[in-house]
PDB file of N, CA and C in Angstrom:
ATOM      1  N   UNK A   1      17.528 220.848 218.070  1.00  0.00           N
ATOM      2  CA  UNK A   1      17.408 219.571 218.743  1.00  0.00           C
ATOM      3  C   UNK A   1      16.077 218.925 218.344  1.00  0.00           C
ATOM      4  N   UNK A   2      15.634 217.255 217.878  1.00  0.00           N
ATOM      5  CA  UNK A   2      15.259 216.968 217.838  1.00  0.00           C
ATOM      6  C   UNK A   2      14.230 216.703 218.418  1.00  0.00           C
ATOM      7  N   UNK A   3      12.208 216.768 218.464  1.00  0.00           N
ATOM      8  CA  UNK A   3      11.743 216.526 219.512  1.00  0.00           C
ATOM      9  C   UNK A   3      11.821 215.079 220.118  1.00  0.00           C
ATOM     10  N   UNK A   4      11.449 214.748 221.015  1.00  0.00           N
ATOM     11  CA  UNK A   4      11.210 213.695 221.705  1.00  0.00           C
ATOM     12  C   UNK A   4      10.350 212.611 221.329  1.00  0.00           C
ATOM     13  N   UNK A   5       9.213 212.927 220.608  1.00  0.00           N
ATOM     14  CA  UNK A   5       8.385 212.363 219.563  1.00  0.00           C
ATOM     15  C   UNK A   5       8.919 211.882 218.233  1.00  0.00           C
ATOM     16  N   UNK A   6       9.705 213.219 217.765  1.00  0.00           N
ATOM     17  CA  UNK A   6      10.313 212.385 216.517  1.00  0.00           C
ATOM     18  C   UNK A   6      11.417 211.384 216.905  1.00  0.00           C
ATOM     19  N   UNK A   7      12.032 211.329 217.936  1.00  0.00           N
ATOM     20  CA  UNK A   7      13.056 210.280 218.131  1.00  0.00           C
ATOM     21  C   UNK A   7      12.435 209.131 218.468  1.00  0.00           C
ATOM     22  N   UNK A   8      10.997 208.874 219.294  1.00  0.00           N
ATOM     23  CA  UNK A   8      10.580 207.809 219.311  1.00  0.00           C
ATOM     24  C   UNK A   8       9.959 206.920 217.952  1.00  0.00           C
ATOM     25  N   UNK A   9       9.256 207.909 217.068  1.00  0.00           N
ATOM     26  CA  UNK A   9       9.447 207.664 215.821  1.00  0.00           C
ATOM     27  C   UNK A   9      10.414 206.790 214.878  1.00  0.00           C
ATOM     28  N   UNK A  10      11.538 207.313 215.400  1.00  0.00           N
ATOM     29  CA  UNK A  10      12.972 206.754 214.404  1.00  0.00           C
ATOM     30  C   UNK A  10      13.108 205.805 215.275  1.00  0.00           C
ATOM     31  N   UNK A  11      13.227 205.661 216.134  1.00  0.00           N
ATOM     32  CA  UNK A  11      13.431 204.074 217.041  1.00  0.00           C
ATOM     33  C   UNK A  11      12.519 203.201 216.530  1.00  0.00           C
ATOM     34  N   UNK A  12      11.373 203.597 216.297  1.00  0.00           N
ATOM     35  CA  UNK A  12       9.999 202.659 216.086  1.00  0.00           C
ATOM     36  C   UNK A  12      10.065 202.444 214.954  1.00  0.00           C
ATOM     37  N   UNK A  13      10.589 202.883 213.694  1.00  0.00           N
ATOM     38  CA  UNK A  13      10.726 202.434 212.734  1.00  0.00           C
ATOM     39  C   UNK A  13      12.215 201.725 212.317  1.00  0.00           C
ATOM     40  N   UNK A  14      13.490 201.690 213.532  1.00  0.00           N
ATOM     41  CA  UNK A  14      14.351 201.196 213.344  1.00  0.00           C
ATOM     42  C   UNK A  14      13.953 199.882 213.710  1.00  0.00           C
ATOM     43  N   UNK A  15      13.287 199.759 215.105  1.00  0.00           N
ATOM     44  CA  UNK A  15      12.716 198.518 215.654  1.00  0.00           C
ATOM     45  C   UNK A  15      12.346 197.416 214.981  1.00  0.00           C
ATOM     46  N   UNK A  16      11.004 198.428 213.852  1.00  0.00           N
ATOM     47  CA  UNK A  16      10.828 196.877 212.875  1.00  0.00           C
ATOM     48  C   UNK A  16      11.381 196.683 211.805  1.00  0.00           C
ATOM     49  N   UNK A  17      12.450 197.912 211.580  1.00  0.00           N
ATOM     50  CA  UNK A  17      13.631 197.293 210.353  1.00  0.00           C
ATOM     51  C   UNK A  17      14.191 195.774 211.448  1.00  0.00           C
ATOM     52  N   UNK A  18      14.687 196.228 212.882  1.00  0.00           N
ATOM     53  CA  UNK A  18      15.319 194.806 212.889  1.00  0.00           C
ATOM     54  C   UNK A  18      14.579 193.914 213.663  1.00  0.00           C
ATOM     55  N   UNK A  19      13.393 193.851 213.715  1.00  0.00           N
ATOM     56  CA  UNK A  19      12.126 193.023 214.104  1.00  0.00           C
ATOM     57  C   UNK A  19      12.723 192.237 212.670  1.00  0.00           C
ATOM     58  N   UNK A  20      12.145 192.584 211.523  1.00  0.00           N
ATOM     59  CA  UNK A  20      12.223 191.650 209.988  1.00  0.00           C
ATOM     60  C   UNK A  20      14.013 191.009 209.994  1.00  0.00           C
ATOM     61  N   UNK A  21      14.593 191.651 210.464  1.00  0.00           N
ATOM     62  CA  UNK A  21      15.794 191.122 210.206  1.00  0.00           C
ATOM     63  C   UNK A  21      16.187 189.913 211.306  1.00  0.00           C
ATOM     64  N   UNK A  22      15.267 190.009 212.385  1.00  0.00           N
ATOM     65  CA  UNK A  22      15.602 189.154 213.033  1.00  0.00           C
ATOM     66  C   UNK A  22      16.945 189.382 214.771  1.00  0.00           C
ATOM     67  N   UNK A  23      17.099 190.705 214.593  1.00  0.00           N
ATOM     68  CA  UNK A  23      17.678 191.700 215.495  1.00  0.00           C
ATOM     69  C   UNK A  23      17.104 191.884 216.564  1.00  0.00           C
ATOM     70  N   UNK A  24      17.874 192.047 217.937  1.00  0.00           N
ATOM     71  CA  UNK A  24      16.983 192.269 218.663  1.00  0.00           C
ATOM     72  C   UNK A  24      16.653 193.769 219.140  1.00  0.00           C
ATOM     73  N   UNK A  25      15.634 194.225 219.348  1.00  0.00           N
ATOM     74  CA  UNK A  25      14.758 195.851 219.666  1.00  0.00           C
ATOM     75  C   UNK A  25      15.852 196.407 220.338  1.00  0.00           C
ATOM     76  N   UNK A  26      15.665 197.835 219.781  1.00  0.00           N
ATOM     77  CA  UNK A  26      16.416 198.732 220.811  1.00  0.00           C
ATOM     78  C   UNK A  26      15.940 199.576 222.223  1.00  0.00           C
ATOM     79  N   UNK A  27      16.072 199.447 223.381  1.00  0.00           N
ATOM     80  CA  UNK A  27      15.140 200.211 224.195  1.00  0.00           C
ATOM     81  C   UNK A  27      14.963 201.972 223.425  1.00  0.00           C
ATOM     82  N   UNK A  28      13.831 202.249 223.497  1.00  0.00           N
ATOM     83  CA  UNK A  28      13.162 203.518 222.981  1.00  0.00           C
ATOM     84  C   UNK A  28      13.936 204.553 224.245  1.00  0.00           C
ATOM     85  N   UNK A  29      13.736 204.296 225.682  1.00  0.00           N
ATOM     86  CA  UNK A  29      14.361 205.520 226.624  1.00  0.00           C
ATOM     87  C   UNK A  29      15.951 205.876 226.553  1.00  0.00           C
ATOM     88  N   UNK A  30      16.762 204.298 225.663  1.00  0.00           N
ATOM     89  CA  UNK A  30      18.193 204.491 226.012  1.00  0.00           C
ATOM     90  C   UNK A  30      18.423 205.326 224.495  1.00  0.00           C
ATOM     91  N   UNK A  31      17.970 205.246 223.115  1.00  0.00           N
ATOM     92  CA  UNK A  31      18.061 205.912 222.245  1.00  0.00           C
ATOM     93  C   UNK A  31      17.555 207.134 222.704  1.00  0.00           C
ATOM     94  N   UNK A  32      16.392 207.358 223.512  1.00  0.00           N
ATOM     95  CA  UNK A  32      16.410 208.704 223.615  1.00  0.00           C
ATOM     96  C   UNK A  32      17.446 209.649 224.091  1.00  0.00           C
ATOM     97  N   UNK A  33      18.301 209.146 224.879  1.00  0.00           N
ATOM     98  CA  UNK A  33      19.181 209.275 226.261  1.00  0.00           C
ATOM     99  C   UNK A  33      20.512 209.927 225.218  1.00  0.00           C
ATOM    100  N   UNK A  34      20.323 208.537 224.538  1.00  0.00           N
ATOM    101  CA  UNK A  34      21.709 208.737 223.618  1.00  0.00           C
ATOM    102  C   UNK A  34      21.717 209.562 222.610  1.00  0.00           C
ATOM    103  N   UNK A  35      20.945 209.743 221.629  1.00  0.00           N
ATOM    104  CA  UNK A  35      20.866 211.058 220.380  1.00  0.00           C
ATOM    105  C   UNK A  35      20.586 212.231 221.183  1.00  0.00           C
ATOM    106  N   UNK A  36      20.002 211.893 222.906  1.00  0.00           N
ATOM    107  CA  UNK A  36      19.721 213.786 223.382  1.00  0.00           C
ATOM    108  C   UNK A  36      21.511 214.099 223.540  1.00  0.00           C
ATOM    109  N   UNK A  37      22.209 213.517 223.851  1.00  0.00           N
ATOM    110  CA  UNK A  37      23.814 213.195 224.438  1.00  0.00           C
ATOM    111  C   UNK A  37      23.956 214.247 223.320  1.00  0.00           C
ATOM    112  N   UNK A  38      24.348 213.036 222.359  1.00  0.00           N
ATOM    113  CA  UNK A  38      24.632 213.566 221.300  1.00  0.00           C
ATOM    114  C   UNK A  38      24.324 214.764 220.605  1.00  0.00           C
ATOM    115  N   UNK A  39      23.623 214.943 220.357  1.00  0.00           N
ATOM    116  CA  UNK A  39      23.365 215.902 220.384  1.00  0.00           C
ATOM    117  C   UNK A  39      23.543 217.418 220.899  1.00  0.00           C
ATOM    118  N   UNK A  40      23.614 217.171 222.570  1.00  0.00           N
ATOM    119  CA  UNK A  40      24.044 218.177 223.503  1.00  0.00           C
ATOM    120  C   UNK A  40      25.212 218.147 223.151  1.00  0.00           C
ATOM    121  N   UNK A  41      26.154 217.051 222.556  1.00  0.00           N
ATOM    122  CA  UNK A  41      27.956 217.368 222.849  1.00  0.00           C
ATOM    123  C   UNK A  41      28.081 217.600 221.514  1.00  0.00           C
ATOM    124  N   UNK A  42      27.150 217.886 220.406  1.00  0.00           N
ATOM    125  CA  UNK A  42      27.433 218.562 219.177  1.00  0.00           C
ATOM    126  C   UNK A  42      27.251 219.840 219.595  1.00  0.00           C
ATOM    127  N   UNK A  43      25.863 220.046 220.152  1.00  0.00           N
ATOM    128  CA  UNK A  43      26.000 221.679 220.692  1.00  0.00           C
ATOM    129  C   UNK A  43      26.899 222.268 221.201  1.00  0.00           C
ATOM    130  N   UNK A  44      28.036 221.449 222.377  1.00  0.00           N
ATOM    131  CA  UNK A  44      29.037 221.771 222.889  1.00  0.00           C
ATOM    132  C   UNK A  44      29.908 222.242 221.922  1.00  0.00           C
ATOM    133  N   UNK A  45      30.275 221.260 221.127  1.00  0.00           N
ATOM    134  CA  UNK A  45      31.281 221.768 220.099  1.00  0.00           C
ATOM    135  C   UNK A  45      31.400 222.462 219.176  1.00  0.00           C
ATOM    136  N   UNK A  46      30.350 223.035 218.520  1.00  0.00           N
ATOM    137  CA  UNK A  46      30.166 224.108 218.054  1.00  0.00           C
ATOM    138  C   UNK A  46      30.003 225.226 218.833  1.00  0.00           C
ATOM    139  N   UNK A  47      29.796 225.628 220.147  1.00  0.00           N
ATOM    140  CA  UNK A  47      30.115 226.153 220.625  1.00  0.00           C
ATOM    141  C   UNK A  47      31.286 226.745 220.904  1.00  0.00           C
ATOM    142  N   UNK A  48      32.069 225.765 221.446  1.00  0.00           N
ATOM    143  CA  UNK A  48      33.383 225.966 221.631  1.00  0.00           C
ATOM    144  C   UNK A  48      34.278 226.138 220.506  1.00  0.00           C
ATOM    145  N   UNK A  49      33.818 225.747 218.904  1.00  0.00           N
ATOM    146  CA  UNK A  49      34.747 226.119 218.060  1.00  0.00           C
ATOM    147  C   UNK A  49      33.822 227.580 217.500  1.00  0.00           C
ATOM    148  N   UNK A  50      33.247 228.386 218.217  1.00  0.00           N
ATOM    149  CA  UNK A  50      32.577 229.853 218.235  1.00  0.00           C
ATOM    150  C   UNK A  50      33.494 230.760 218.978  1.00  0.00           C
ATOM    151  N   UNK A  51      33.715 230.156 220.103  1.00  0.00           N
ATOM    152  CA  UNK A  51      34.569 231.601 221.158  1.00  0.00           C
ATOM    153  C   UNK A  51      36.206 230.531 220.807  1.00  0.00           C
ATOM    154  N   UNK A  52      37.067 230.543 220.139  1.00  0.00           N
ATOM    155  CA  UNK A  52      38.729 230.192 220.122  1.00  0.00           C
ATOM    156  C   UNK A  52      39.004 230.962 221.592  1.00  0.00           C
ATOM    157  N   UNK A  53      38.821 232.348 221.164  1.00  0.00           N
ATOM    158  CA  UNK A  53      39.593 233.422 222.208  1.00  0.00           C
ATOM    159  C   UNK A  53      39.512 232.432 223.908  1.00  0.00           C
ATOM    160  N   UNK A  54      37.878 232.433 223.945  1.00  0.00           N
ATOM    161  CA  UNK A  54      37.734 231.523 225.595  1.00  0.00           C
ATOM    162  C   UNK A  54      38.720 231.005 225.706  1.00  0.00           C
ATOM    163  N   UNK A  55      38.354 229.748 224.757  1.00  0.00           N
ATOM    164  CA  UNK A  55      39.355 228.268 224.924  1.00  0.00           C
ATOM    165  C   UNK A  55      40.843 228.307 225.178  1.00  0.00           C
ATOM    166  N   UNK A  56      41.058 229.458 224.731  1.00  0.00           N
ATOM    167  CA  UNK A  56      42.963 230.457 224.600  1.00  0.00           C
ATOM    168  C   UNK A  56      42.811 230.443 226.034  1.00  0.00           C
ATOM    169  N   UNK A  57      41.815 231.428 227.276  1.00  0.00           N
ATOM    170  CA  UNK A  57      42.029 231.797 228.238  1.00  0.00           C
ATOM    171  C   UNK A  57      41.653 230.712 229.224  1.00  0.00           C
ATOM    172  N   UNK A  58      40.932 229.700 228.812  1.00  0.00           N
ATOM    173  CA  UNK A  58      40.957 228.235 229.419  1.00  0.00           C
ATOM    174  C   UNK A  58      42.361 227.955 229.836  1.00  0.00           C
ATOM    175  N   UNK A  59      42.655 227.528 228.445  1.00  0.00           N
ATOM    176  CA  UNK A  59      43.612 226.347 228.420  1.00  0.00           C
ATOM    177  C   UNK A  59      44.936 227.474 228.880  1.00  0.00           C
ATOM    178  N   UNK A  60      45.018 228.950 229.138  1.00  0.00           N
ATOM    179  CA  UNK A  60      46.011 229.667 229.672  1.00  0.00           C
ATOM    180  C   UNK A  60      46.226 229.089 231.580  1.00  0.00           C
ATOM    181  N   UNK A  61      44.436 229.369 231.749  1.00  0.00           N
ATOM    182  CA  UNK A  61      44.747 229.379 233.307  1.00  0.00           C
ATOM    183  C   UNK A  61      44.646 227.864 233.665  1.00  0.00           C
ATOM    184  N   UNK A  62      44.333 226.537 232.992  1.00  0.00           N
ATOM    185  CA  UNK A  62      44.791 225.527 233.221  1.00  0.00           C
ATOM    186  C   UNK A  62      46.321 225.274 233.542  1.00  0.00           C
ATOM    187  N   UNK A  63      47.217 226.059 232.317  1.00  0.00           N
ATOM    188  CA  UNK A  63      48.432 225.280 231.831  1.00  0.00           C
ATOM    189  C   UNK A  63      48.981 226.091 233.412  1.00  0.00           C
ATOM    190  N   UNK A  64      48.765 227.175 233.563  1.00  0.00           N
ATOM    191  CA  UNK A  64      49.229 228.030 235.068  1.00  0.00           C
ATOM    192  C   UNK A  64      48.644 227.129 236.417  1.00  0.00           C
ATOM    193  N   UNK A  65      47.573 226.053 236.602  1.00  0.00           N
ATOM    194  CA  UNK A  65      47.444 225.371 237.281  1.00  0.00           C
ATOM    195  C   UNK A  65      48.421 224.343 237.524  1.00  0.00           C
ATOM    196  N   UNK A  66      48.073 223.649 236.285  1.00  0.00           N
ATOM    197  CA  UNK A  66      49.743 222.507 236.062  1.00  0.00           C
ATOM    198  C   UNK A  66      50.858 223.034 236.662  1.00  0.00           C
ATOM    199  N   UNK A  67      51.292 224.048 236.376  1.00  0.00           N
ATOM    200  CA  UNK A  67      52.532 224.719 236.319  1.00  0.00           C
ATOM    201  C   UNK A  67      52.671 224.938 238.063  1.00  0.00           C
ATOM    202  N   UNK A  68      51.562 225.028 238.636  1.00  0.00           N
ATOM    203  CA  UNK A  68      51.528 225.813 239.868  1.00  0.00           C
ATOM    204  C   UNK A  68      51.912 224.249 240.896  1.00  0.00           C
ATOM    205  N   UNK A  69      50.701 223.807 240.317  1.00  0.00           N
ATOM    206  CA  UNK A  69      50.824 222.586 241.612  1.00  0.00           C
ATOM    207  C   UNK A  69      51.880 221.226 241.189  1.00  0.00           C
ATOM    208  N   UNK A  70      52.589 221.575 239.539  1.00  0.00           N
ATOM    209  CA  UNK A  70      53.659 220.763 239.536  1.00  0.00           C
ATOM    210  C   UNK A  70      55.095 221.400 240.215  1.00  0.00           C
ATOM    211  N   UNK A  71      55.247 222.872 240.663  1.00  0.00           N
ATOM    212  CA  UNK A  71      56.094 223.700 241.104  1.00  0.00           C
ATOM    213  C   UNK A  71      56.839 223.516 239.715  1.00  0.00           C
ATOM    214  N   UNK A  72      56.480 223.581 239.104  1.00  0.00           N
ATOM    215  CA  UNK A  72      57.405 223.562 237.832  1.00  0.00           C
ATOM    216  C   UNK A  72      57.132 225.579 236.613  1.00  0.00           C
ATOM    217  N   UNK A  73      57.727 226.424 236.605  1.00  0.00           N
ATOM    218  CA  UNK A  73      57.181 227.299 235.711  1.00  0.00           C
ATOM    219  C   UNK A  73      57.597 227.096 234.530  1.00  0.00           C
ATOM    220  N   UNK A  74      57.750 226.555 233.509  1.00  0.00           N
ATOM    221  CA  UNK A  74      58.197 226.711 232.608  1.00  0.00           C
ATOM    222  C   UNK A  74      57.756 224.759 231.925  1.00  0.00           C
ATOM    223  N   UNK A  75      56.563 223.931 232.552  1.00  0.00           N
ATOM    224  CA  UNK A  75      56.272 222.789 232.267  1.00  0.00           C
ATOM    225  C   UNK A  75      55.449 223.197 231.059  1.00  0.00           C
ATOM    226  N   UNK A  76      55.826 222.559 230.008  1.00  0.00           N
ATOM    227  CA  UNK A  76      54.826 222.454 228.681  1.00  0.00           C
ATOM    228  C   UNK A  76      54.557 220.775 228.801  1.00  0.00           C
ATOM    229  N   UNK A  77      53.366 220.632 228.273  1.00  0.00           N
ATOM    230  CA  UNK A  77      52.455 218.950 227.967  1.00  0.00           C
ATOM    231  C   UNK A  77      53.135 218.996 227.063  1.00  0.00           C
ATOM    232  N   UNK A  78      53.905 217.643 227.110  1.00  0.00           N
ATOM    233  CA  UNK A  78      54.259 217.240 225.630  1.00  0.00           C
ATOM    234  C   UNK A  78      53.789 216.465 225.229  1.00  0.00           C
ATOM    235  N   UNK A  79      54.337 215.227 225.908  1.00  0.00           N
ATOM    236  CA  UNK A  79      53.860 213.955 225.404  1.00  0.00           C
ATOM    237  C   UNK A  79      52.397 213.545 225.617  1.00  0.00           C
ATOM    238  N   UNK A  80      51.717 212.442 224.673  1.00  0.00           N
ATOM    239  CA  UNK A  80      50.052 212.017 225.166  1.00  0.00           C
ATOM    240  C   UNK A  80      49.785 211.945 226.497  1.00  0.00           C
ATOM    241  N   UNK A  81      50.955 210.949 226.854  1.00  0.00           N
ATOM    242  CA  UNK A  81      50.554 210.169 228.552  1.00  0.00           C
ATOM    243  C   UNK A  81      51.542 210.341 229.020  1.00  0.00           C
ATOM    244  N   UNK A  82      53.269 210.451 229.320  1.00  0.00           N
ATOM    245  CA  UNK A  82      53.835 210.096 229.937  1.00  0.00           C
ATOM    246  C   UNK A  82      54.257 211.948 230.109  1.00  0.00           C
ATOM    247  N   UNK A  83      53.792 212.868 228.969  1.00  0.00           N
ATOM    248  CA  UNK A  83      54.486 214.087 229.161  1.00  0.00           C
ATOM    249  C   UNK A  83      52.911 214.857 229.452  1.00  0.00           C
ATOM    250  N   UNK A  84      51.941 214.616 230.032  1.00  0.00           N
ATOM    251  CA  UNK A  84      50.774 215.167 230.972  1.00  0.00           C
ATOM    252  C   UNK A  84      49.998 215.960 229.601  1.00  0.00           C
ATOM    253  N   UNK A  85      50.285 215.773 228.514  1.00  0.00           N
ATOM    254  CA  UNK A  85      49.063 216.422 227.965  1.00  0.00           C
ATOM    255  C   UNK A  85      47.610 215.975 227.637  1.00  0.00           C
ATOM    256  N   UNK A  86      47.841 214.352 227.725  1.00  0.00           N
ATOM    257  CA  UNK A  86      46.266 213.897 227.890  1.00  0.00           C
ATOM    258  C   UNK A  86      45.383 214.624 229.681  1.00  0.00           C
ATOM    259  N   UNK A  87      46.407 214.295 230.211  1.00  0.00           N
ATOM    260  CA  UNK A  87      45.509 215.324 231.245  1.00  0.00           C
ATOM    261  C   UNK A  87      45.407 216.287 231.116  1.00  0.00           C
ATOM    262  N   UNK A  88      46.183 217.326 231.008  1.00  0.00           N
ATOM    263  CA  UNK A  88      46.028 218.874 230.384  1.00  0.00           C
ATOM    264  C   UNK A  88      45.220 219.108 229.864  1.00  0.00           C
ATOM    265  N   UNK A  89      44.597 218.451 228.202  1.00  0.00           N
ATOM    266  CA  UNK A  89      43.419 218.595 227.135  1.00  0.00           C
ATOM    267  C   UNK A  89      42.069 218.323 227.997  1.00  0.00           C
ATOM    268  N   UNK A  90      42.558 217.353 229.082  1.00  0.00           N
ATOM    269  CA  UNK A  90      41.093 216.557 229.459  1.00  0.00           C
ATOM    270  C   UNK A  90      40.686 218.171 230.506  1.00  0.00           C
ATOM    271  N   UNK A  91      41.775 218.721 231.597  1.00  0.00           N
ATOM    272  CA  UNK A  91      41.372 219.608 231.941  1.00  0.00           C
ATOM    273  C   UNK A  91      40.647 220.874 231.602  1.00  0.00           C
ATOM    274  N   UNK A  92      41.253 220.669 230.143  1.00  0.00           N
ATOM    275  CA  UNK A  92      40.807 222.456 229.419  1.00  0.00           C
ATOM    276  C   UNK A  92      39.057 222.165 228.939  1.00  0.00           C
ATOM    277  N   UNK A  93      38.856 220.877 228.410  1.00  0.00           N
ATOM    278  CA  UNK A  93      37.420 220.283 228.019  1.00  0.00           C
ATOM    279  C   UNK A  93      36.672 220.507 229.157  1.00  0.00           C
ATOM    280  N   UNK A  94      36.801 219.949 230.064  1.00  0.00           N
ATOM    281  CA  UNK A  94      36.083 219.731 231.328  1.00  0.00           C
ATOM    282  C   UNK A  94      35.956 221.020 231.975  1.00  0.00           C
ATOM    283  N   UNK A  95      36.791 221.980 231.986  1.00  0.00           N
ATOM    284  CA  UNK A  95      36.718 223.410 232.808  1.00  0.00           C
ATOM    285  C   UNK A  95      35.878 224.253 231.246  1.00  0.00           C
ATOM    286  N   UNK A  96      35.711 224.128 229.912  1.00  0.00           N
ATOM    287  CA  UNK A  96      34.767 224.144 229.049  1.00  0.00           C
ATOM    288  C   UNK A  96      33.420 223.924 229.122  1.00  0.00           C
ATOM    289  N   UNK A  97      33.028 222.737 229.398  1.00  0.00           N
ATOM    290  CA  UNK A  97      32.025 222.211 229.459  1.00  0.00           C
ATOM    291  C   UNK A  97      31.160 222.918 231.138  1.00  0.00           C
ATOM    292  N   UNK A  98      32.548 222.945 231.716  1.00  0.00           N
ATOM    293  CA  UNK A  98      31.446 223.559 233.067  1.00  0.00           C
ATOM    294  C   UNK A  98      30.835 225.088 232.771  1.00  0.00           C
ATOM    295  N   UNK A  99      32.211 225.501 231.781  1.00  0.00           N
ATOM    296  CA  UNK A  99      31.887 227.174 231.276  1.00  0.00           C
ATOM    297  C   UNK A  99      30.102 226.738 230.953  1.00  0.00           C
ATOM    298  N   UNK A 100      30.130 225.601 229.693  1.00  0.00           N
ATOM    299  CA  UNK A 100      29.242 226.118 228.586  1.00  0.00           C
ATOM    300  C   UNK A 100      27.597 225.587 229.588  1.00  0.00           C
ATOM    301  N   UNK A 101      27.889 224.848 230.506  1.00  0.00           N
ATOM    302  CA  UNK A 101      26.969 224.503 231.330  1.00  0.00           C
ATOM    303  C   UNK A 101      26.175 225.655 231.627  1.00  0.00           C
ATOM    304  N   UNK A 102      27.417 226.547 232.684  1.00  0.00           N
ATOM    305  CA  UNK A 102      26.668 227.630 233.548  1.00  0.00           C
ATOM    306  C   UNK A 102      26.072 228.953 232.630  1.00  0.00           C
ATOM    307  N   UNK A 103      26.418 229.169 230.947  1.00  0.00           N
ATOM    308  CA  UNK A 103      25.799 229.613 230.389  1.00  0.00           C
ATOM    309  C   UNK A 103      24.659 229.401 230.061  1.00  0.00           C
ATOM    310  N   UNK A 104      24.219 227.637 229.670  1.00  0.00           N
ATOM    311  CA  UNK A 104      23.104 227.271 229.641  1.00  0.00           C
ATOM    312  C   UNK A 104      22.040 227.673 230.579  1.00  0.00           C
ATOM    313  N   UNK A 105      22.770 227.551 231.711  1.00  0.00           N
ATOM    314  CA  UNK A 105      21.538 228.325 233.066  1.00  0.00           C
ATOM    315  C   UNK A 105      21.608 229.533 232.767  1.00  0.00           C
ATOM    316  N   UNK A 106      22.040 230.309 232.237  1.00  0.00           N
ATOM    317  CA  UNK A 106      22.054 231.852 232.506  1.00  0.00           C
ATOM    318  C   UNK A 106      20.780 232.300 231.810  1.00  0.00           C
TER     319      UNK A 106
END
């Protein structure tokens, strides 16, 4: 991860690239905000494409959630939106991200 210094750096020299161009400044705290993001959700994802196996036992006890509180056993996500797998994916990310969180504290 980048320090905090060098990102104010790259702002400050993006600044008067578009100072000359006639652009207007970028706030220095919201670039910081945003490449730390970024950054963190690159870390995420390399993470998560490190443990497959997890993500297998994620997205197992998700699809058994679905399954549970749709009373349905045998529901597969099919479709994007109308057959629940955009919610499904969004669940398995999000129950991910809380994983890769509480590792971070550990």
């Amino acid at each position: 991860m980048r320090s905090v210094e060098k990102i104010i750096r790259e702002v400050e020299d993006r600044n008067k690239a578009r100072a000359k161009a006639g652009l207007p400044l970028v706030s220095v705290s919201k670039e910081i905000k945003k490449i730390s993001e970024a950054e963190l959700y690159q870390d995420f994802r390399v993470w998560r494409k490190a443990n497959p196996k997890l993500r297998d036992k994620v997205a197992e006890e998700v699809l058994a959630t679905f399954r549970k509180d749709l009373r349905n056993p045998t529901w597969v996500p099919r479709g994007l939106l109308s057959g629940g797998r955009w919610g499904y994916l969004l669940a398995v990310e999000k129950k991910l991200e809380r994983l890769w969180e509480k590792r971070k504290e550990l």
